[in-house]
Protein backbone atom coordinates (compact mmCIF):
# COMPACT_ATOMS: atom_id res chain seq x y z
CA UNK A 1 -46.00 -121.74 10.05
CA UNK A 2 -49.32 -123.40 10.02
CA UNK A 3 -52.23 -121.51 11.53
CA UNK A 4 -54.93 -122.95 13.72
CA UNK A 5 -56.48 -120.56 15.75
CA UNK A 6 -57.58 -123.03 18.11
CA UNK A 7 -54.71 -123.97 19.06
CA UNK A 8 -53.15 -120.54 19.43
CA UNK A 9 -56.07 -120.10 22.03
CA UNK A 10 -55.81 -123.35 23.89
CA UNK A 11 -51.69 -122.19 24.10
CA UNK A 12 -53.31 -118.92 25.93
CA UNK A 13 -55.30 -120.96 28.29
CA UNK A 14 -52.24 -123.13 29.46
CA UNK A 15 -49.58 -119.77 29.98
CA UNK A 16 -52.49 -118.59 31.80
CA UNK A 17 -52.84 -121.24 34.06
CA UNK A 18 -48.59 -121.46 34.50
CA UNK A 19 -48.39 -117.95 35.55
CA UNK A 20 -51.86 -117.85 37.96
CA UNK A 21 -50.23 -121.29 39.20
CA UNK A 22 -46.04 -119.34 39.88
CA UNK A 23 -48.21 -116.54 41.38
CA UNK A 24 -49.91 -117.93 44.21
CA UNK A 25 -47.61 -120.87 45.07
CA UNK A 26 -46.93 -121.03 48.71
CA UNK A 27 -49.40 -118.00 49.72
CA UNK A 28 -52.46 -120.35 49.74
CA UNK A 29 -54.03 -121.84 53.07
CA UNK A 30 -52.88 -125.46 53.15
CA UNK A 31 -56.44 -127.22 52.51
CA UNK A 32 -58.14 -123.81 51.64
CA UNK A 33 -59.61 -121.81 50.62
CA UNK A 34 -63.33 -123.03 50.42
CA UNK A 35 -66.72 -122.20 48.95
CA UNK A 36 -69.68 -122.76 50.97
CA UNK A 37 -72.34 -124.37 48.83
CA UNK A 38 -75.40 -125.25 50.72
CA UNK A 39 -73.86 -125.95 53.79
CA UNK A 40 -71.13 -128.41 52.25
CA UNK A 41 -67.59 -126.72 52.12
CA UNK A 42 -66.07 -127.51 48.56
CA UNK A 43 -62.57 -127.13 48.70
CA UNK A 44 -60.94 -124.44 46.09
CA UNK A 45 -57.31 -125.94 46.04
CA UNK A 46 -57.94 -128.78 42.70
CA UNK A 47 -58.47 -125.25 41.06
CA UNK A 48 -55.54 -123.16 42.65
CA UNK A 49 -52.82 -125.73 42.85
CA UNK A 50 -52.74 -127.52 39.76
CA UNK A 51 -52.11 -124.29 36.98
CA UNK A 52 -48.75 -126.43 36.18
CA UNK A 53 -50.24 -128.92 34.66
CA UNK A 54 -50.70 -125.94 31.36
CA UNK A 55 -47.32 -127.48 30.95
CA UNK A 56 -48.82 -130.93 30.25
CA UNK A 57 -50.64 -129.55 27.73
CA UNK A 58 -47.94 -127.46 25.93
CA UNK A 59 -46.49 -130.91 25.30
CA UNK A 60 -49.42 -132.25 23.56
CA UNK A 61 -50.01 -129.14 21.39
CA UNK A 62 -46.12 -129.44 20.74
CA UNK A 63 -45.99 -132.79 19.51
CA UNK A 64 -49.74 -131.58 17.51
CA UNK A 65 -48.03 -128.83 16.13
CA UNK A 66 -44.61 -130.30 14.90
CA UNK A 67 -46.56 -133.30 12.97
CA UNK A 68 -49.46 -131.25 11.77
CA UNK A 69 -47.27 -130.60 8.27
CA UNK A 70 -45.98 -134.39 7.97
CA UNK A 71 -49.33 -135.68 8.83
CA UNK A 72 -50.95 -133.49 5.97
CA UNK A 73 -48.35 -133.73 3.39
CA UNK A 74 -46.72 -130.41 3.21
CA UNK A 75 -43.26 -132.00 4.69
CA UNK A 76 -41.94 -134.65 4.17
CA UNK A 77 -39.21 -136.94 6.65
CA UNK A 78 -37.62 -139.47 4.32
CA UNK A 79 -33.93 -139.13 4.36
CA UNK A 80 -30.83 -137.23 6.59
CA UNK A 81 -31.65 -133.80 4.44
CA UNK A 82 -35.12 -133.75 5.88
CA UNK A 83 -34.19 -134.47 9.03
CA UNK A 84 -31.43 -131.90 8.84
CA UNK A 85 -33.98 -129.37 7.63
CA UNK A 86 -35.97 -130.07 10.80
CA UNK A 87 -33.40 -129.65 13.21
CA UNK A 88 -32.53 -126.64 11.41
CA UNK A 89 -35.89 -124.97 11.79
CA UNK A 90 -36.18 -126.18 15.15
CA UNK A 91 -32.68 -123.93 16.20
CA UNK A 92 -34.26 -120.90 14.91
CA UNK A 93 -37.17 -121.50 16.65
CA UNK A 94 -36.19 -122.45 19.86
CA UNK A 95 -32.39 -121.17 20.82
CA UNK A 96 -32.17 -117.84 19.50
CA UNK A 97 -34.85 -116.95 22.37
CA UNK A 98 -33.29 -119.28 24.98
CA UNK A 99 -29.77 -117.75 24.90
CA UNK A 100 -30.76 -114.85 25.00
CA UNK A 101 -33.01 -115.16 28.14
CA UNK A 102 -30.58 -117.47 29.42
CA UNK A 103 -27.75 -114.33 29.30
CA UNK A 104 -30.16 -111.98 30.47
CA UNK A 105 -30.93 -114.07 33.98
CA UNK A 106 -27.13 -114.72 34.11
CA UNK A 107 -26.40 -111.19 34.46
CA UNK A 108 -28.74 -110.43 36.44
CA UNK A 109 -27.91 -112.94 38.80
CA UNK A 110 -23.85 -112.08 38.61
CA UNK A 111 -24.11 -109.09 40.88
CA UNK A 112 -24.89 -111.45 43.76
CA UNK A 113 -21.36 -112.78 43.01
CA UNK A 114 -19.27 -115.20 40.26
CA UNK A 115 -18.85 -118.00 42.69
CA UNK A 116 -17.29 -121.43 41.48
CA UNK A 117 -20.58 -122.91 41.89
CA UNK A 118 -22.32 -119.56 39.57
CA UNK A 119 -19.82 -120.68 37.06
CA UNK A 120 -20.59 -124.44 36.96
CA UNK A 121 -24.58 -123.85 37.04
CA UNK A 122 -23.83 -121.11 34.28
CA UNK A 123 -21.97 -124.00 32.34
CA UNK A 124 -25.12 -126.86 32.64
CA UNK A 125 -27.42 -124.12 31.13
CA UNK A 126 -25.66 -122.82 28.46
CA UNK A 127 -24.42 -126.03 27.33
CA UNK A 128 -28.08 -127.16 26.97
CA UNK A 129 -26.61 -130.43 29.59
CA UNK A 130 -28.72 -129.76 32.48
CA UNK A 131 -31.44 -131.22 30.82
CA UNK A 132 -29.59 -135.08 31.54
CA UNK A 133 -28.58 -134.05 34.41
CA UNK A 134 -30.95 -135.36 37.69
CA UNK A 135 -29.45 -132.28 40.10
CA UNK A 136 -29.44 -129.55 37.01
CA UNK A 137 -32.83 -130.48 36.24
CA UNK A 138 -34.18 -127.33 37.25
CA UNK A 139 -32.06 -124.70 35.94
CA UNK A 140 -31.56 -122.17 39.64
CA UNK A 141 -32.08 -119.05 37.30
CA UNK A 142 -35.20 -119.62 35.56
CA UNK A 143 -36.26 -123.08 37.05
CA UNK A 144 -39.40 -123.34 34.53
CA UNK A 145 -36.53 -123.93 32.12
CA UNK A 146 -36.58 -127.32 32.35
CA UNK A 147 -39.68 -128.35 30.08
CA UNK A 148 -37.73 -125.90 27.85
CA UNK A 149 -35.17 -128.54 27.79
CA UNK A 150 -37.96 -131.71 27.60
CA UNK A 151 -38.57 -130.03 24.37
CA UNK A 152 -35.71 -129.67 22.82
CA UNK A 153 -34.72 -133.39 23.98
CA UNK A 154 -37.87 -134.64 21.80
CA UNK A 155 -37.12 -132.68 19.08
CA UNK A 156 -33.92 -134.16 18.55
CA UNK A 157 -35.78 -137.66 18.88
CA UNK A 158 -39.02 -136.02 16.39
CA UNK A 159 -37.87 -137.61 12.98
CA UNK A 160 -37.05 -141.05 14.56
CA UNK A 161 -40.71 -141.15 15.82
CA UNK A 162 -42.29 -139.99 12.75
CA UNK A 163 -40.21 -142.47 10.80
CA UNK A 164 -41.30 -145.10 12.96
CA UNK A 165 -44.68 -144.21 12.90
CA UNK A 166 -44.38 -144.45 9.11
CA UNK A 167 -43.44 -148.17 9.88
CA UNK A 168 -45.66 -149.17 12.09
CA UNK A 169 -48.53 -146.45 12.39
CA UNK A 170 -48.89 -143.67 14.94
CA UNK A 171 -51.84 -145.29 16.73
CA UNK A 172 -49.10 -148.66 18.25
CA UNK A 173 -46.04 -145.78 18.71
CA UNK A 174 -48.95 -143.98 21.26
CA UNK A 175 -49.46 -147.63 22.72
CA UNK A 176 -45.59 -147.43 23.28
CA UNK A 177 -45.06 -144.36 24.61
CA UNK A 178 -47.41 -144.79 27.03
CA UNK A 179 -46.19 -148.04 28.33
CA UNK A 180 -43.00 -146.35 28.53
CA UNK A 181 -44.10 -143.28 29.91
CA UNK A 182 -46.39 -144.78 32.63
CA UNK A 183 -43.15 -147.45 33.61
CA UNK A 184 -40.39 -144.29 33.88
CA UNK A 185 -42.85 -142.05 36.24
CA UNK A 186 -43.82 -145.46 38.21
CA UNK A 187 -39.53 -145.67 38.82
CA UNK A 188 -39.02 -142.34 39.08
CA UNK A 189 -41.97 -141.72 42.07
CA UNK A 190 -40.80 -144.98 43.67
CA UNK A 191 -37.29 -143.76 43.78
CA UNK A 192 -38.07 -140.11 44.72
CA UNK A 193 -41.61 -140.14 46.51
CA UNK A 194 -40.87 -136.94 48.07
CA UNK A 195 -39.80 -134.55 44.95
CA UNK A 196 -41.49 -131.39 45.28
CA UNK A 197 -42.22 -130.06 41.85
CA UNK A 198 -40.96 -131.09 38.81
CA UNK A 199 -38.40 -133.52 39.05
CA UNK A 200 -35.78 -135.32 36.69
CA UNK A 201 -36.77 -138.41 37.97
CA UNK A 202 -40.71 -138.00 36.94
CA UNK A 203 -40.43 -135.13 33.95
CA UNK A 204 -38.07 -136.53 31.89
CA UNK A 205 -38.23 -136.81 28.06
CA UNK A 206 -38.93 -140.88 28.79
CA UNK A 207 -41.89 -139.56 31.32
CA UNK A 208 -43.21 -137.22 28.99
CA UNK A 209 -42.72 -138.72 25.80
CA UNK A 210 -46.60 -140.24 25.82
CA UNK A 211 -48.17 -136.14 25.72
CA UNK A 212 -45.71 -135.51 22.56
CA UNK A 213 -46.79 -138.68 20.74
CA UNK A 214 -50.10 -138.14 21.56
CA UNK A 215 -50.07 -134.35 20.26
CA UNK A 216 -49.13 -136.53 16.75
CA UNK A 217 -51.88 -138.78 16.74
CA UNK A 218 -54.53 -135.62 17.47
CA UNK A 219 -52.58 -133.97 14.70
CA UNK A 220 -53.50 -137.24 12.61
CA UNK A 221 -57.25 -136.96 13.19
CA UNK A 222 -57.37 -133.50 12.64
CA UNK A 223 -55.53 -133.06 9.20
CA UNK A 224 -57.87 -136.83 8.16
CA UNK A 225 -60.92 -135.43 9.45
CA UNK A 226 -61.46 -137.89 11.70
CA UNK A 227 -63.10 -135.63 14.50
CA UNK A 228 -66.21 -136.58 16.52
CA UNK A 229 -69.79 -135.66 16.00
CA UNK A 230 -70.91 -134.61 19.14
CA UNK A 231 -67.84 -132.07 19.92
CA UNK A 232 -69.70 -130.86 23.13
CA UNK A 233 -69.94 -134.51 24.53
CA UNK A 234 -65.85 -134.70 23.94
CA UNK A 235 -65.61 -131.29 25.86
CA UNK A 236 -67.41 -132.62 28.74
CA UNK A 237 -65.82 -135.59 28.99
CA UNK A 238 -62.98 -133.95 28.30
CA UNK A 239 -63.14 -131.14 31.55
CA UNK A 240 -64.83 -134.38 33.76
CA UNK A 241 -61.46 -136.22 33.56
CA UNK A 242 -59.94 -133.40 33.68
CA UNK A 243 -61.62 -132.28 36.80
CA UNK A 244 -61.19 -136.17 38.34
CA UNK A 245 -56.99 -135.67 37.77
CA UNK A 246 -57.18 -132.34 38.99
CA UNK A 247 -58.46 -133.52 42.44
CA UNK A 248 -56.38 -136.67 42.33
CA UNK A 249 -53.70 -134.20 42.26
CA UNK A 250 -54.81 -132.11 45.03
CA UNK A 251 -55.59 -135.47 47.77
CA UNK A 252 -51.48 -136.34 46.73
CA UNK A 253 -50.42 -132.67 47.52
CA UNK A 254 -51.93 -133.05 50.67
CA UNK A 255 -50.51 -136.53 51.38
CA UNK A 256 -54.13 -138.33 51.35
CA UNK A 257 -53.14 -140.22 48.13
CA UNK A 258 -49.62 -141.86 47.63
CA UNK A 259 -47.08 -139.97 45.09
CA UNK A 260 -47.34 -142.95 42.90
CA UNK A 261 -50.78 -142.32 42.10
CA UNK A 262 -49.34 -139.12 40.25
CA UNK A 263 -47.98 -141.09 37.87
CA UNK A 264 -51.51 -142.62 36.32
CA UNK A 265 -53.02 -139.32 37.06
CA UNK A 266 -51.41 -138.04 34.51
CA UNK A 267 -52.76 -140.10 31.77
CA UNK A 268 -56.33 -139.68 32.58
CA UNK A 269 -55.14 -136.00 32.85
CA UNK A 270 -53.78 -135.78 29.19
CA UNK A 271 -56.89 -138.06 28.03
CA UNK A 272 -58.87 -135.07 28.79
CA UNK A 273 -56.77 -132.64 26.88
CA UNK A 274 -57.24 -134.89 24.68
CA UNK A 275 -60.90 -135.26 24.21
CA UNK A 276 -61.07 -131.03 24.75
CA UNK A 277 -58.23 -130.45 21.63
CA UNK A 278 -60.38 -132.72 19.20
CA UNK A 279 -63.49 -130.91 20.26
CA UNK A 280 -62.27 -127.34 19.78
CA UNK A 281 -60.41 -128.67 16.77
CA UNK A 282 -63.99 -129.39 15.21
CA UNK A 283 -64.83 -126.97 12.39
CA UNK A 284 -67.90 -124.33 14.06
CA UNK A 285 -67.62 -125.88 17.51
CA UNK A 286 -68.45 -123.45 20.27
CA UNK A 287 -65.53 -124.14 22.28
CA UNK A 288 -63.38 -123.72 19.10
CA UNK A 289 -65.06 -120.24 18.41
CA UNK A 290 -64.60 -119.55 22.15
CA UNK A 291 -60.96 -120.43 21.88
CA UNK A 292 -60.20 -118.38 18.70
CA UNK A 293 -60.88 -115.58 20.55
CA UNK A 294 -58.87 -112.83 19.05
CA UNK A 295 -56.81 -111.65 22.48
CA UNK A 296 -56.74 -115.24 23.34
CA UNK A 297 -54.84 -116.41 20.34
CA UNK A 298 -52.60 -113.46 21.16
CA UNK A 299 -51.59 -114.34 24.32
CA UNK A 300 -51.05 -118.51 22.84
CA UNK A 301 -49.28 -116.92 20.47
CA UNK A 302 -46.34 -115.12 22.73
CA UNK A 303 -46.44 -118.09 25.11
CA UNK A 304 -43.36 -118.91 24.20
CA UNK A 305 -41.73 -115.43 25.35
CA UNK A 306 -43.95 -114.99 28.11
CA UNK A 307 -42.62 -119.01 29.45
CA UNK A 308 -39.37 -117.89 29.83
CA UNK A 309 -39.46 -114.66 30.92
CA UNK A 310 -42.01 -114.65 33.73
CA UNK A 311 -39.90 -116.93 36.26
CA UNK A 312 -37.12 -114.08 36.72
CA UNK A 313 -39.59 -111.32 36.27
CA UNK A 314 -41.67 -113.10 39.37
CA UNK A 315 -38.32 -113.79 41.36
CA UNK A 316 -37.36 -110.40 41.20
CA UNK A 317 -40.45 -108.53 41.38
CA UNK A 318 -42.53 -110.97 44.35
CA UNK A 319 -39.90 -113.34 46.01
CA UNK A 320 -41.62 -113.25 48.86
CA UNK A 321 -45.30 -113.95 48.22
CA UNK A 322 -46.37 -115.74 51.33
CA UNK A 323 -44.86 -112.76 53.69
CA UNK A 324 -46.73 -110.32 51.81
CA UNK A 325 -50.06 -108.74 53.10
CA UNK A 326 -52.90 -109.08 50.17
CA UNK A 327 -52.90 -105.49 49.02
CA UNK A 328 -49.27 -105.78 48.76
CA UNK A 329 -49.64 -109.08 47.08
CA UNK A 330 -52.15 -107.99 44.61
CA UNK A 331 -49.56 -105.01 43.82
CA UNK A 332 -47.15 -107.08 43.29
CA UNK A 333 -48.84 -109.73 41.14
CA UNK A 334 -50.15 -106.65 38.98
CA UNK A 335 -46.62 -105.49 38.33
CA UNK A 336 -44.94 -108.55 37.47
CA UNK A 337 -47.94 -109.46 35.08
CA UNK A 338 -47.02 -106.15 33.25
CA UNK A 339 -43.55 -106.70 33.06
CA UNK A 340 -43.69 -109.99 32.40
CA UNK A 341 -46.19 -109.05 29.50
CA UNK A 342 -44.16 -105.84 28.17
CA UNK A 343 -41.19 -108.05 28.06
CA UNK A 344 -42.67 -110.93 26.13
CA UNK A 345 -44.09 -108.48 23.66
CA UNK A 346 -40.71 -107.17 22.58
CA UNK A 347 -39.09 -110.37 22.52
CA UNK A 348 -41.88 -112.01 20.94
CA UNK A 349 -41.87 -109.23 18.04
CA UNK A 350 -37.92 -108.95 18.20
CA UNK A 351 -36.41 -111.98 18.78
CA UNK A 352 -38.96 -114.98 17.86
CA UNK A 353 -40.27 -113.35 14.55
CA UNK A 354 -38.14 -110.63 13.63
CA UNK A 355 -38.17 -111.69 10.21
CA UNK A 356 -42.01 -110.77 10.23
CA UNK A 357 -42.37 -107.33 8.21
CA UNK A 358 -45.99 -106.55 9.34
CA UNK A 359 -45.40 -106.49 13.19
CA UNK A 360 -49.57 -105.98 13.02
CA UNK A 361 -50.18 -109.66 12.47
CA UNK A 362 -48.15 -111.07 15.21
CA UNK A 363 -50.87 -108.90 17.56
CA UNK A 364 -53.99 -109.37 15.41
CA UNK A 365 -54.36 -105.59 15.07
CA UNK A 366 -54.63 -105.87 11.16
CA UNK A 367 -57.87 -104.15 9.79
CA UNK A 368 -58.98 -107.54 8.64
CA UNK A 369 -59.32 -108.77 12.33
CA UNK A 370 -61.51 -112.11 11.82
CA UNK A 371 -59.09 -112.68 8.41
CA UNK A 372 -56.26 -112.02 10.66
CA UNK A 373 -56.87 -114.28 13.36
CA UNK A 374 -57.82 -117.00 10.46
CA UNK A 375 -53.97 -116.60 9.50
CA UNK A 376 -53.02 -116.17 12.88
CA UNK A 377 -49.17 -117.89 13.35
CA UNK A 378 -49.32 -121.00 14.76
CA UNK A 379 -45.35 -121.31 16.05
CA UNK A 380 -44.07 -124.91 16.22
């Protein structure tokens, strides 16, 4: 496993931002709330609505984090028995976790009856199909499963791209990607303007190929030292754009800007990902210092475990958010946060990394703290 502590932290910041964004869905004030700033009402919703888009960046750190060995020379993809090496690491990494969630949510949901249609939604999931299917998209158990299954989908297609980066260089694949990318959300939003969420026609592996790819060019940089300068003028431009998609966002929620517009949106939001990974990637940068934060690593670290678990954790605990009064709501939030924590932890130590001997290290509670989050597991 390699270790980057920076990107263990940045991993924190998007699970963060998925579970503040599951929380408060639908108990927010349509075009509110607002902070009063010198008269001028600045609305709070770019903030509050668009925690989801952690996702995006879990797709570039994915793509960083699977390449980061090629691109340095510690793996190599040259034949079928490296490729079958990959997909073999890739398994134990991602499916030992996913069945066993995916059980877990089955059974919990069989005492509300094993229906014909329980049966055939139990069948898309465990078969790993309902990730090509448009109206299994979104798994009804644990809908967040579906970027689960945009993952695995680019796995499978990881040592064609690296091999064809090989040919023709990393840098013209991006170009590729993206062109393909922005043409299958362009489709996909034309065809299905009104999908609320994510959507099979807009999140698919051929929509979200372009954050992968670019995950292995940032990977490319980093391992050649290619990283800017100035890492605090990357930041900012980095959180700017980031801030400009963010609001973009916000005026389409609200039906002010068309859906289409979502689909460039999300380039200029992944360019500032971008510009924020290579700047925290930057040996002594403050934000890299900032986001090697011990506790922060921790919680990038379980992200995995606390992804999958917190959808049927928030379902069962909060299903109905926007009825709730705020003292029940803030109850509520506090007690799915600890279960969804306390559950992560134990799969996280039992079923991702079992194999680990010194359960310590997983948590960063060796003596060695600043050695320990050095070494900190980076899990790809």
């Amino acid at each position: 496993m390699d270790r980057v502590p920076v990107i263990n932290g940045l991993r924190g910041i998007a699970i963060l931002a998925v579970l503040f964004c599951h929380s408060v869905s639908g108990t927010m004030p349509r075009f509110g709330p607002y902070l009063s700033l010198h008269g001028i009402d600045l609305p709070l919703s770019p903030l509050i609505t668009n925690g989801w888009t952690g996702v995006n960046l879990f797709f570039i750190l994915s793509g960083l984090v699977l390449y980061l060995p090629y691109g340095a020379g510690e793996r190599r993809m040259v034949n079928w028995r490296d490729g079958f090496a990959f997909y073999r690491r890739r398994c134990r990494r991602l499916l030992p976790l996913f069945y066993v969630a995916a059980v877990a949510v089955l059974a919990l949901h069989a005492s509300d009856g094993v229906t014909a249609a329980y049966l055939q939604e139990a069948a898309w999931l465990l078969s790993l199909a309902f990730m090509l299917s448009a109206s299994h998209f979104g798994p009804p158990f644990n809908i967040p499963l579906w970027s689960i299954g945009v993952e695995i989908l680019f796995s499978i297609f990881f040592p064609a791209v690296v091999l064809r980066a090989r040919s023709i260089g990393l840098g013209w694949c991006l170009g590729m990607a993206i062109a393909l990318s922005l043409a299958a959300r362009i489709i996909g939003y034309l065809s299905f303007p009104n999908a609320d969420g994510a959507s099979y026609h807009a999140d698919n592996i051929a929509c979200r190929l372009d954050e992968f790819v670019l995950g292995m060019l940032l990977a490319k940089l980093y391992v050649e030292g290619r990283l800017p300068q100035r890492p605090g003028l990357f930041a900012g431009a980095g959180i700017a754009l980031l801030a400009a998609a963010w609001v973009g966002f916000d005026l389409c929620l609200h039906g002010t800007w068309p859906p289409l517009a979502r689909a460039v949106l999300n380039n200029i939001l992944d360019a500032g990902f971008a510009a924020i990974i290579v700047a925290a990637l930057v040996p002594r940068s403050r934000i890299g210092a900032v986001l090697s934060w011990a506790p922060l690593q921790v919680v990038g670290m379980m992200c995995y475990s606390l992804y999958i678990w917190h959808w049927p954790v928030l379902m069962t605990v909060a299903p109905d958010r926007d009825a709730m009064s705020w003292t029940t709501f803030a109850a509520a939030v506090a007690a799915f946060l600890l279960l969804t924590f306390g559950i992560a932890a134990l799969s996280y130590r039992f079923i991702e990394f079992r194999r680990v001997a010194d359960w310590r290290r997983l948590f960063l509670l060796d003596e060695r703290t600043e050695a320990a989050a050095t070494s900190a597991p980076t899990p790809n």
